[in-house]
Protein backbone atom coordinates (compact mmCIF):
# COMPACT_ATOMS: atom_id res chain seq x y z
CA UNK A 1 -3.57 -31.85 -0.58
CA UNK A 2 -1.05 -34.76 -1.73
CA UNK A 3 0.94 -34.81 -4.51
CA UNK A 4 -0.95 -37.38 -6.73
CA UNK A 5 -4.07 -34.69 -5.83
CA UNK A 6 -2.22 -31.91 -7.10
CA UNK A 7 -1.35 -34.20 -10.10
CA UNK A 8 -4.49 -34.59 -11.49
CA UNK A 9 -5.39 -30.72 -11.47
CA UNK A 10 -3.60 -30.48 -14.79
CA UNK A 11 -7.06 -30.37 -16.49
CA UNK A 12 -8.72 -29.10 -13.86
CA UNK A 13 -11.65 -26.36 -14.35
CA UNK A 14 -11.56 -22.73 -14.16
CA UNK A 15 -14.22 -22.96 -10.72
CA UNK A 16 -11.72 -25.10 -9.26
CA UNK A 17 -8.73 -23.31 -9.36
CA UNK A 18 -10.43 -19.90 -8.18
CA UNK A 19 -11.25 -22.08 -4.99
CA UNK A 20 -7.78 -22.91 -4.39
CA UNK A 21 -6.62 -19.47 -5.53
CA UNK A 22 -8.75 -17.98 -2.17
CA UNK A 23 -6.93 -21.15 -0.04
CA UNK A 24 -3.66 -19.54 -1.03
CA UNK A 25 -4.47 -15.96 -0.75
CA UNK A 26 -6.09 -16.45 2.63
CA UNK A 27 -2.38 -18.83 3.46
CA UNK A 28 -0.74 -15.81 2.19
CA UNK A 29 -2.19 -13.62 4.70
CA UNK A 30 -2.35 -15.46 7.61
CA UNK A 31 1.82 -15.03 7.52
CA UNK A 32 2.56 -12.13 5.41
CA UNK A 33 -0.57 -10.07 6.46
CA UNK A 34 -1.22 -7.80 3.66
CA UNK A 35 2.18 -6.36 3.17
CA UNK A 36 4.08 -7.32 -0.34
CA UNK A 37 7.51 -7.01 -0.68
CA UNK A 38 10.44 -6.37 -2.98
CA UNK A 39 14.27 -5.51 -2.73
CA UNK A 40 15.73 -2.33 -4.48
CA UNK A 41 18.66 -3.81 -5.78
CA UNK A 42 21.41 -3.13 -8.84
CA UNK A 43 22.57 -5.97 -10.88
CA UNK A 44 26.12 -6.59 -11.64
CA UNK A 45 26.61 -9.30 -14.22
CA UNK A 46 29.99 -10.40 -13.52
CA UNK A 47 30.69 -12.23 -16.30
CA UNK A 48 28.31 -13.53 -19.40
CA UNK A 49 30.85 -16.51 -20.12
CA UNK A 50 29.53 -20.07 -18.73
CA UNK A 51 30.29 -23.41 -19.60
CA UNK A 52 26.75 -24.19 -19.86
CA UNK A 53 24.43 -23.83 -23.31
CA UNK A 54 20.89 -23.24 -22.11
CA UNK A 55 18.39 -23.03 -24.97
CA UNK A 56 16.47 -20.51 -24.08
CA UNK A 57 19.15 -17.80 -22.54
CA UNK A 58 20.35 -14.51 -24.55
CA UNK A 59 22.88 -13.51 -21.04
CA UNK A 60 25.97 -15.98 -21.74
CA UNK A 61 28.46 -14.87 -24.82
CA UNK A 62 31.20 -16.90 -25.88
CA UNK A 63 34.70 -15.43 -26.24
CA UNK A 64 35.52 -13.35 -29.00
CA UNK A 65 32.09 -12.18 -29.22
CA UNK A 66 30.88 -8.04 -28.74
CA UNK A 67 30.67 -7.59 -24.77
CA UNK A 68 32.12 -11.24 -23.33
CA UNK A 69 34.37 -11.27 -20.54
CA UNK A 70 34.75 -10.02 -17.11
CA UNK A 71 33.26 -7.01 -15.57
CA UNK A 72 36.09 -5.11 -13.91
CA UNK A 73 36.50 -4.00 -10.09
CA UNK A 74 36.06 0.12 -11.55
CA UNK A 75 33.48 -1.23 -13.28
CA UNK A 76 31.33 -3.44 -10.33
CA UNK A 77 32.02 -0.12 -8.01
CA UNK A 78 30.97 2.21 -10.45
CA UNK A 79 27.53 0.29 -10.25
CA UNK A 80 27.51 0.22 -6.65
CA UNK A 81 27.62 3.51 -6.33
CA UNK A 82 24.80 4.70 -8.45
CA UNK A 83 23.00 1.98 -6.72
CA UNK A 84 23.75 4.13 -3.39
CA UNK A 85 22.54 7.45 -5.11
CA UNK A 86 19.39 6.16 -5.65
CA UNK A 87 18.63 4.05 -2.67
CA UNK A 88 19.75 0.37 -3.54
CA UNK A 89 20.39 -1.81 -0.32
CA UNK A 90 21.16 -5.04 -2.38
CA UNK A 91 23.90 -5.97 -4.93
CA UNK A 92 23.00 -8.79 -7.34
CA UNK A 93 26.16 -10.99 -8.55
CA UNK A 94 25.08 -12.98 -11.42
CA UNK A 95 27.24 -14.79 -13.44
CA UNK A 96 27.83 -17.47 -15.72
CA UNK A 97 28.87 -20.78 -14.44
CA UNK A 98 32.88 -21.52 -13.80
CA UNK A 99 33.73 -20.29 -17.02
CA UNK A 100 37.41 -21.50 -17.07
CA UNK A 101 36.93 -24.67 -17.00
CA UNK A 102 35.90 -24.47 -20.98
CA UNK A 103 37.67 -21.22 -21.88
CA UNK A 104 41.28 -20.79 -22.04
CA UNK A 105 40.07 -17.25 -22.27
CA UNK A 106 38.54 -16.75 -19.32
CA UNK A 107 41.82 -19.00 -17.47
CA UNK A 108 43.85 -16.04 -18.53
CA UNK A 109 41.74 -13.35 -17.67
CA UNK A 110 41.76 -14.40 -14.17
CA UNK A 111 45.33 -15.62 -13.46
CA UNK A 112 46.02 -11.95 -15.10
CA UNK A 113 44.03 -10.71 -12.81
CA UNK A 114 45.61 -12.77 -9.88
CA UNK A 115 42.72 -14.98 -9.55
CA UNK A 116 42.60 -19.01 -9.82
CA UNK A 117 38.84 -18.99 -10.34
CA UNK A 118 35.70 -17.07 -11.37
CA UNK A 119 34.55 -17.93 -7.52
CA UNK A 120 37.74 -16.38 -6.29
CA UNK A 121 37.61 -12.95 -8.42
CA UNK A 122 33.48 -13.21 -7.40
CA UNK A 123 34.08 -13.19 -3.92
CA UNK A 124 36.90 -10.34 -4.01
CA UNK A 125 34.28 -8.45 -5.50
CA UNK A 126 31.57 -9.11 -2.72
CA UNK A 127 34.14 -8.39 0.12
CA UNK A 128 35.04 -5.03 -1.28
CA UNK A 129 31.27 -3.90 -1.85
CA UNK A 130 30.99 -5.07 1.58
CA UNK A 131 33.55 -3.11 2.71
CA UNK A 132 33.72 0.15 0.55
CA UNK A 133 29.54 0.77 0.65
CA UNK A 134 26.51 0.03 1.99
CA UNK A 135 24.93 -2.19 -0.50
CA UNK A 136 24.47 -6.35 0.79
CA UNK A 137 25.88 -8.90 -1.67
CA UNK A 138 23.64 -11.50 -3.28
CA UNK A 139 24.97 -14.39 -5.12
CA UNK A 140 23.75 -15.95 -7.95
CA UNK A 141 26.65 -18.12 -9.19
CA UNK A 142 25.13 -21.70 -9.84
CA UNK A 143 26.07 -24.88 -8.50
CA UNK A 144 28.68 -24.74 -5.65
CA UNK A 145 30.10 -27.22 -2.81
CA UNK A 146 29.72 -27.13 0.66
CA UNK A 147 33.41 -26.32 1.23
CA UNK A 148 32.78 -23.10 -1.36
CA UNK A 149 29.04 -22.24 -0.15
CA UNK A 150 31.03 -22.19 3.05
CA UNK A 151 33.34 -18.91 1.56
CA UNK A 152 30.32 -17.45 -0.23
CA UNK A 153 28.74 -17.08 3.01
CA UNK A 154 31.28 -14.93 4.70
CA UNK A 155 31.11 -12.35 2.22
CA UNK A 156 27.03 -12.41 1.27
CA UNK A 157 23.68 -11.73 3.12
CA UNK A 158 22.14 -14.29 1.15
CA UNK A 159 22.52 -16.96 -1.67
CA UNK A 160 20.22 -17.75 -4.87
CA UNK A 161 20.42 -20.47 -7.52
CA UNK A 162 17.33 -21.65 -9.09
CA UNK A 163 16.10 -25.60 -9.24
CA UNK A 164 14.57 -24.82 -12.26
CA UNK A 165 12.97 -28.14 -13.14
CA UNK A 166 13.75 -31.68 -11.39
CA UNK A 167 13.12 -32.95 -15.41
CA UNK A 168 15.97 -34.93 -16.67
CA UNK A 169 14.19 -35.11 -20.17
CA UNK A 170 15.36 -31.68 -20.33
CA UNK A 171 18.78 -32.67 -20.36
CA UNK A 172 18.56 -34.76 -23.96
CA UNK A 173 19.46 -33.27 -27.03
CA UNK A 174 16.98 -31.01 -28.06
CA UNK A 175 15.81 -29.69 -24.29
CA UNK A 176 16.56 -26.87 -22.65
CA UNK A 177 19.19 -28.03 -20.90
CA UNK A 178 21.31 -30.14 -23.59
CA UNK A 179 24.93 -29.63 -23.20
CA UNK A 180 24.74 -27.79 -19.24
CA UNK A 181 26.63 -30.04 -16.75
CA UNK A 182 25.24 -27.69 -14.26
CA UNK A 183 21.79 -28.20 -14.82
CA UNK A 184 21.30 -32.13 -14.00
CA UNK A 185 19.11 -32.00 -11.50
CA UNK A 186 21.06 -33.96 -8.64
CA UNK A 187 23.87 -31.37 -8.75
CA UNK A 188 21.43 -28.70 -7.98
CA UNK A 189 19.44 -30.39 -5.36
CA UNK A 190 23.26 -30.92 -3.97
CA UNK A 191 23.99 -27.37 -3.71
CA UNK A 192 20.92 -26.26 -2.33
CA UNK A 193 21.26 -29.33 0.17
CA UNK A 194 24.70 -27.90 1.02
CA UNK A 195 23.57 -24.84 2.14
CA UNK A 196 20.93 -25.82 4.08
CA UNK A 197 23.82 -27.68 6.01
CA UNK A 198 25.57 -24.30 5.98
CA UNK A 199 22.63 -22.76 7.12
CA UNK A 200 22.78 -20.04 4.44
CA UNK A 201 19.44 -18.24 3.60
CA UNK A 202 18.54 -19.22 0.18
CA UNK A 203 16.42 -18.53 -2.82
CA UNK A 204 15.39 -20.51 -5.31
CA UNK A 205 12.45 -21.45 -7.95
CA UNK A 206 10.76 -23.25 -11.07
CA UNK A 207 11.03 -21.82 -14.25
CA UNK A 208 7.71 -22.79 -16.07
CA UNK A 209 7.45 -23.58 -19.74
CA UNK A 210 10.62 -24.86 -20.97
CA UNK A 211 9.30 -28.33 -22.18
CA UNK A 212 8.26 -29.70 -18.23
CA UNK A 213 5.20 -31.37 -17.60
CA UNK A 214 2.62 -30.24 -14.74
CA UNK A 215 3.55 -33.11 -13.17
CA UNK A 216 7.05 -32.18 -13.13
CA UNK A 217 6.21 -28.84 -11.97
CA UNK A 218 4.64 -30.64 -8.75
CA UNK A 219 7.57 -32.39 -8.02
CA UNK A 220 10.08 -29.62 -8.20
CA UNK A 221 7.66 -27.92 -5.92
CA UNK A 222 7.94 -30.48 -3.37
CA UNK A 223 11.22 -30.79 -3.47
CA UNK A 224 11.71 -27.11 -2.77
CA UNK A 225 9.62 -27.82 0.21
CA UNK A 226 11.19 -30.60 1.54
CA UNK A 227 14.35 -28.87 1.49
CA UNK A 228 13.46 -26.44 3.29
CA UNK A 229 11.37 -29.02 5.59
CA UNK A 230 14.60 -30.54 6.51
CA UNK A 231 17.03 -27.55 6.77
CA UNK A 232 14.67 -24.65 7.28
CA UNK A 233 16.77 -22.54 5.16
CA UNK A 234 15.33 -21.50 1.55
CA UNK A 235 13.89 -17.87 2.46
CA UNK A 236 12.30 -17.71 -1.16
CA UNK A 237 11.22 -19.76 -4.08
CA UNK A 238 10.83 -18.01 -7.09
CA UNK A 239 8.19 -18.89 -9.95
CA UNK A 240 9.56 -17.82 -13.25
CA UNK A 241 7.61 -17.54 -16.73
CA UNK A 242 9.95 -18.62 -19.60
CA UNK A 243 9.73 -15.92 -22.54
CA UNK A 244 11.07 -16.64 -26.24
CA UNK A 245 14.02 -14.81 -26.57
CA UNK A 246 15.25 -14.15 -30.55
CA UNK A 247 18.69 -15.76 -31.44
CA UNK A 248 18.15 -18.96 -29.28
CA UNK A 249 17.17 -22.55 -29.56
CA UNK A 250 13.73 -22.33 -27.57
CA UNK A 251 13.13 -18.96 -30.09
CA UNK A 252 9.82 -20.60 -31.27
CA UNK A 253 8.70 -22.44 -28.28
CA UNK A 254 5.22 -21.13 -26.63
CA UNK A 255 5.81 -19.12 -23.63
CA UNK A 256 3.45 -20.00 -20.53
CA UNK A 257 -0.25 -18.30 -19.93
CA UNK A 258 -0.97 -16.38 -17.41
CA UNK A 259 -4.19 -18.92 -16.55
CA UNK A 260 -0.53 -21.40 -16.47
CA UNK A 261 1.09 -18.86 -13.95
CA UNK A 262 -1.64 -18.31 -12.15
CA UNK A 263 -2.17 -21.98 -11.42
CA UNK A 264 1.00 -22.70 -10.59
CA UNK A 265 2.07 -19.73 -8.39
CA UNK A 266 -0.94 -21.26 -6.49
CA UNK A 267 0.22 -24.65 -6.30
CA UNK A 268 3.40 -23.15 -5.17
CA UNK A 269 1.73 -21.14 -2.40
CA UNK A 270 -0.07 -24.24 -1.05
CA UNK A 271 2.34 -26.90 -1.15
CA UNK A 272 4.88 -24.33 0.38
CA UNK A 273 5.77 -24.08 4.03
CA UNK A 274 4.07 -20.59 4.59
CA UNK A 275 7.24 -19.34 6.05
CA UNK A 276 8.74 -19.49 2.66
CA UNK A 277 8.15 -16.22 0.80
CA UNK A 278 6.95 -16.49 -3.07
CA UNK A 279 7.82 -14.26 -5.59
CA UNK A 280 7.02 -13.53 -9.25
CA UNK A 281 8.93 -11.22 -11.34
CA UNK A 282 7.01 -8.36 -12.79
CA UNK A 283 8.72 -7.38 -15.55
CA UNK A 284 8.35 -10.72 -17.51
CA UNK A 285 4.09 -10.23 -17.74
CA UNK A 286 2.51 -7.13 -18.30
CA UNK A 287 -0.56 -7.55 -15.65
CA UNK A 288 1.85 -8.76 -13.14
CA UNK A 289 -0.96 -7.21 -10.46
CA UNK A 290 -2.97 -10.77 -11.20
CA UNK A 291 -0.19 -12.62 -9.93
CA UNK A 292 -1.57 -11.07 -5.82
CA UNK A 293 -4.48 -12.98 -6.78
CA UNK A 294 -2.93 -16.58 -6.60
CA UNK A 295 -0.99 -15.83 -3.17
CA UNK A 296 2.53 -14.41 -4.10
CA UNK A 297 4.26 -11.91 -1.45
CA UNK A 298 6.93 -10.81 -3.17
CA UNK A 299 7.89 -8.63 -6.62
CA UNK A 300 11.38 -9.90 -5.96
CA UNK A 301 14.76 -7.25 -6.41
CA UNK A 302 13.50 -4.16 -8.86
CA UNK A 303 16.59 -2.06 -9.88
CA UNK A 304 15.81 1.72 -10.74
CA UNK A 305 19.56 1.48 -12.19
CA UNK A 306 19.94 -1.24 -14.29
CA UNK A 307 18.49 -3.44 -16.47
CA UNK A 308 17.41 -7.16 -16.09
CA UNK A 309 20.20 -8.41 -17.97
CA UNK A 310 19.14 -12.11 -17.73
CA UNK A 311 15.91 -10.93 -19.79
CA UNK A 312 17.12 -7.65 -21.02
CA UNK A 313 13.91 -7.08 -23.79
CA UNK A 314 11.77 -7.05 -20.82
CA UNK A 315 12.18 -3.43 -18.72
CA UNK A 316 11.48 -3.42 -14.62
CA UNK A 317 8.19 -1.60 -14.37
CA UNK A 318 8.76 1.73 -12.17
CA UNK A 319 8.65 0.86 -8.85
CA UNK A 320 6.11 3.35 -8.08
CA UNK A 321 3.72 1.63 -10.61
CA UNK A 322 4.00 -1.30 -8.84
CA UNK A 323 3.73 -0.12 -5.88
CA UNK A 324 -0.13 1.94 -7.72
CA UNK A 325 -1.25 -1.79 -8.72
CA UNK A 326 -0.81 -3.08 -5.67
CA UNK A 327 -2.37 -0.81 -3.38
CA UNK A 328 -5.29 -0.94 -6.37
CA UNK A 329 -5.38 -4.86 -5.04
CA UNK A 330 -6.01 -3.70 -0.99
CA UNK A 331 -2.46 -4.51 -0.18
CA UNK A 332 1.02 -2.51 0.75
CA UNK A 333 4.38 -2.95 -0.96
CA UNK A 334 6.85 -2.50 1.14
CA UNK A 335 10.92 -3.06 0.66
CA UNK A 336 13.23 -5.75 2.34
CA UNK A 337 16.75 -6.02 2.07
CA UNK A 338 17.73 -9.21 0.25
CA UNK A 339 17.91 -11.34 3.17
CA UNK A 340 14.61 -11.99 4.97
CA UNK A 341 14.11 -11.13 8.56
CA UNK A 342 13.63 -14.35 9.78
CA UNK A 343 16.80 -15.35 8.46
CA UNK A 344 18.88 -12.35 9.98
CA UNK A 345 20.15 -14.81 12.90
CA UNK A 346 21.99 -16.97 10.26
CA UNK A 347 24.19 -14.53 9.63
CA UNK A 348 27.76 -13.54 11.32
CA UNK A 349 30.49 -10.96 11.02
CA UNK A 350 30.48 -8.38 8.14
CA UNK A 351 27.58 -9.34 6.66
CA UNK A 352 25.64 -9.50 9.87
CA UNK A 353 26.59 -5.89 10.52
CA UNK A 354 26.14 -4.61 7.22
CA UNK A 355 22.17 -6.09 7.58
CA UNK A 356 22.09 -4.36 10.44
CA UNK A 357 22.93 -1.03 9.41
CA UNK A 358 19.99 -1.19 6.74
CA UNK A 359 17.30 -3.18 8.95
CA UNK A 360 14.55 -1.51 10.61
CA UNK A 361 13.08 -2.45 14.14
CA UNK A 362 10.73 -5.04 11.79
CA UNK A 363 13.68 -6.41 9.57
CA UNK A 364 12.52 -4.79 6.40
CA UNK A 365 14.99 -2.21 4.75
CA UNK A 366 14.55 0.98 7.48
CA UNK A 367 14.51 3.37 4.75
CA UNK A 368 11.78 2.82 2.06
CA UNK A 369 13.19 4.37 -0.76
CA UNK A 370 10.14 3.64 -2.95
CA UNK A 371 8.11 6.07 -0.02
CA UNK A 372 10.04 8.48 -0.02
CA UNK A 373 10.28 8.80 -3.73
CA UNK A 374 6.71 9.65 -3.67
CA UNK A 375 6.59 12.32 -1.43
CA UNK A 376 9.25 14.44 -2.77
């Protein structure tokens, strides 16, 4: 299908869509087979101070405030290593976005600390996790330039940073991304450019419902695909429901259907290479089982140690639940490591050997943690 096709499926009917929800299982399988994956991971939030005001997002604080600032090196380790006790293989950095260039603050903090930038004090962090366990850095920290994507890959098995929307209507006063400089659209498409050129595996996604239109949707789609078209390098895309979060800007704003996920998680599946894996997180609907129906292959990282903390109302379900639902759908879950195995040849030195240590003969993680739990 071309775009303008997939355009005018805004209003299309139910008997439509289940058509094209069969296309994209069947696509599904023909790559994935019936296996669906997700990553045992912890999540370190390295710092909740960003320059950028999203309306819709509960994770950044400002200085001063209960809980803003910098996790510390005791503090990432100590995560780590209850991550190891109960089977973790990634390590999600998240953060807000370079901080000190709007906080004095957070300038202190790190020349304190002997650092000249968030990036600096992130990627200390990732080399000594590297180095001190067996847990495989992912990076979430935003917008980035080839010259820095270029450090973050030495020290990382793989690299995230969400699209989001291609909308630049969000941008105005009054969307959901007023007041972010590292939202605008062409910075992101930038960074995810860059590390194509890098050749660093990397995830990304849509987040649905934050005032786009369908048509927008589409075209953030695309552009996801023709990334990866050109630079075969984005291992995931990611579609994300927005939920109303108390305290915010977007508070009141409707949250997306599941008839509006389910559409456009098939979309997604059909107008992406079928290389590219597709996830949905499970902890943001509570039937996340339908989600198999419109082609996904991937729960994404599930942490049995800590919370989501970008959506902290919303708990992981166990992993053995998920794991019930979807063998109640005919298929398997099964758990990766955070990078993909078709993207284990992009990567070199530490990183490359710490992949290694955790990869079975098929690239998924060699111990399934989620297996084992069950039989003991």
């Amino acid at each position: 299908m071309k775009c303008e096709q997939w355009y005018q499926l805004a209003d299309a009917r139910a008997d439509d869509w289940q058509a094209l929800m069969q296309a994209a299982c069947a696509k599904r399988e023909a790559h994935w087979g019936r296996q669906i994956s997700y990553s045992r991971k912890v999540f370190i939030p390295l710092t909740n101070l960003c320059r950028d005001r999203c309306g819709y997002c509960t994770f950044v604080k400002q200085p001063g405030q209960c809980g803003a600032g910098y996790l510390s090196g005791a503090e990432v380790l100590s995560i780590v290593r209850r991550g190891e006790r109960l089977g973790c293989k990634e390590a999600l950095f998240s953060l807000g976005e370079k901080p000190e260039r709007r906080y004095p603050e957070a300038r202190a903090w790190l020349a304190d600390s002997g650092y000249a930038s968030t990036l600096d004090y992130l990627l200390a962090q990732c080399l000594r996790v590297l180095q001190e366990s067996t847990l495989i850095p992912h990076i979430n920290c935003g917008t980035a330039s080839i010259e820095e994507l270029s450090r973050i890959k030495a020290v990382c098995a793989s690299f995230g940073m969400m699209l989001e929307s291609l909308s630049p209507r969000l941008l105005h006063k009054g969307g959901a991304h007023h007041a972010c400089p590292d939202k605008v659209p062409k910075r992101r498409l930038a960074t995810l450019a860059a590390a194509g050129e890098l050749q660093l595996a990397t995830t990304s996604g849509i987040l649905i419902g934050i005032g786009e239109t369908w048509r927008e949707r589409i075209d953030s789609l695309y552009a996801l695909a023709e990334l990866h078209q050109r630079y075969g390098h984005i291992q995931e895309v990611i579609v994300q429901n927005f939920r109303a979060k108390a305290g915010t800007k977007m508070a009141q704003f409707p949250e997306p259907t599941m008839d509006d996920m389910l559409r456009t998680l098939t979309a997604a599946r059909l107008i992406l290479p079928v290389e590219v894996s597709l996830q949905a997180p499970p902890n943001l609907q509570e039937h996340f089982e339908r989600y198999l129906q419109a082609g996904i292959n991937d729960f994404g990282g599930i942490s049995p140690v800590t919370q989501d903390h970008i959506n902290p109302e919303r708990a992981w379900p166990a992993i053995g639940e998920i794991a019930r639902r979807t063998k109640a759908c005919g298929l398997q879950l099964v758990e990766r490591l955070s990078l993909y195995p078709a993207f284990q040849p992009f990567l070199r030195g530490t990183p490359a050997k710490a992949i290694a240590a955790q990869a079975g003969d098929n690239g998924l993680a060699r111990e399934q943690s989620h297996l084992v739990a069950q039989e003991a």
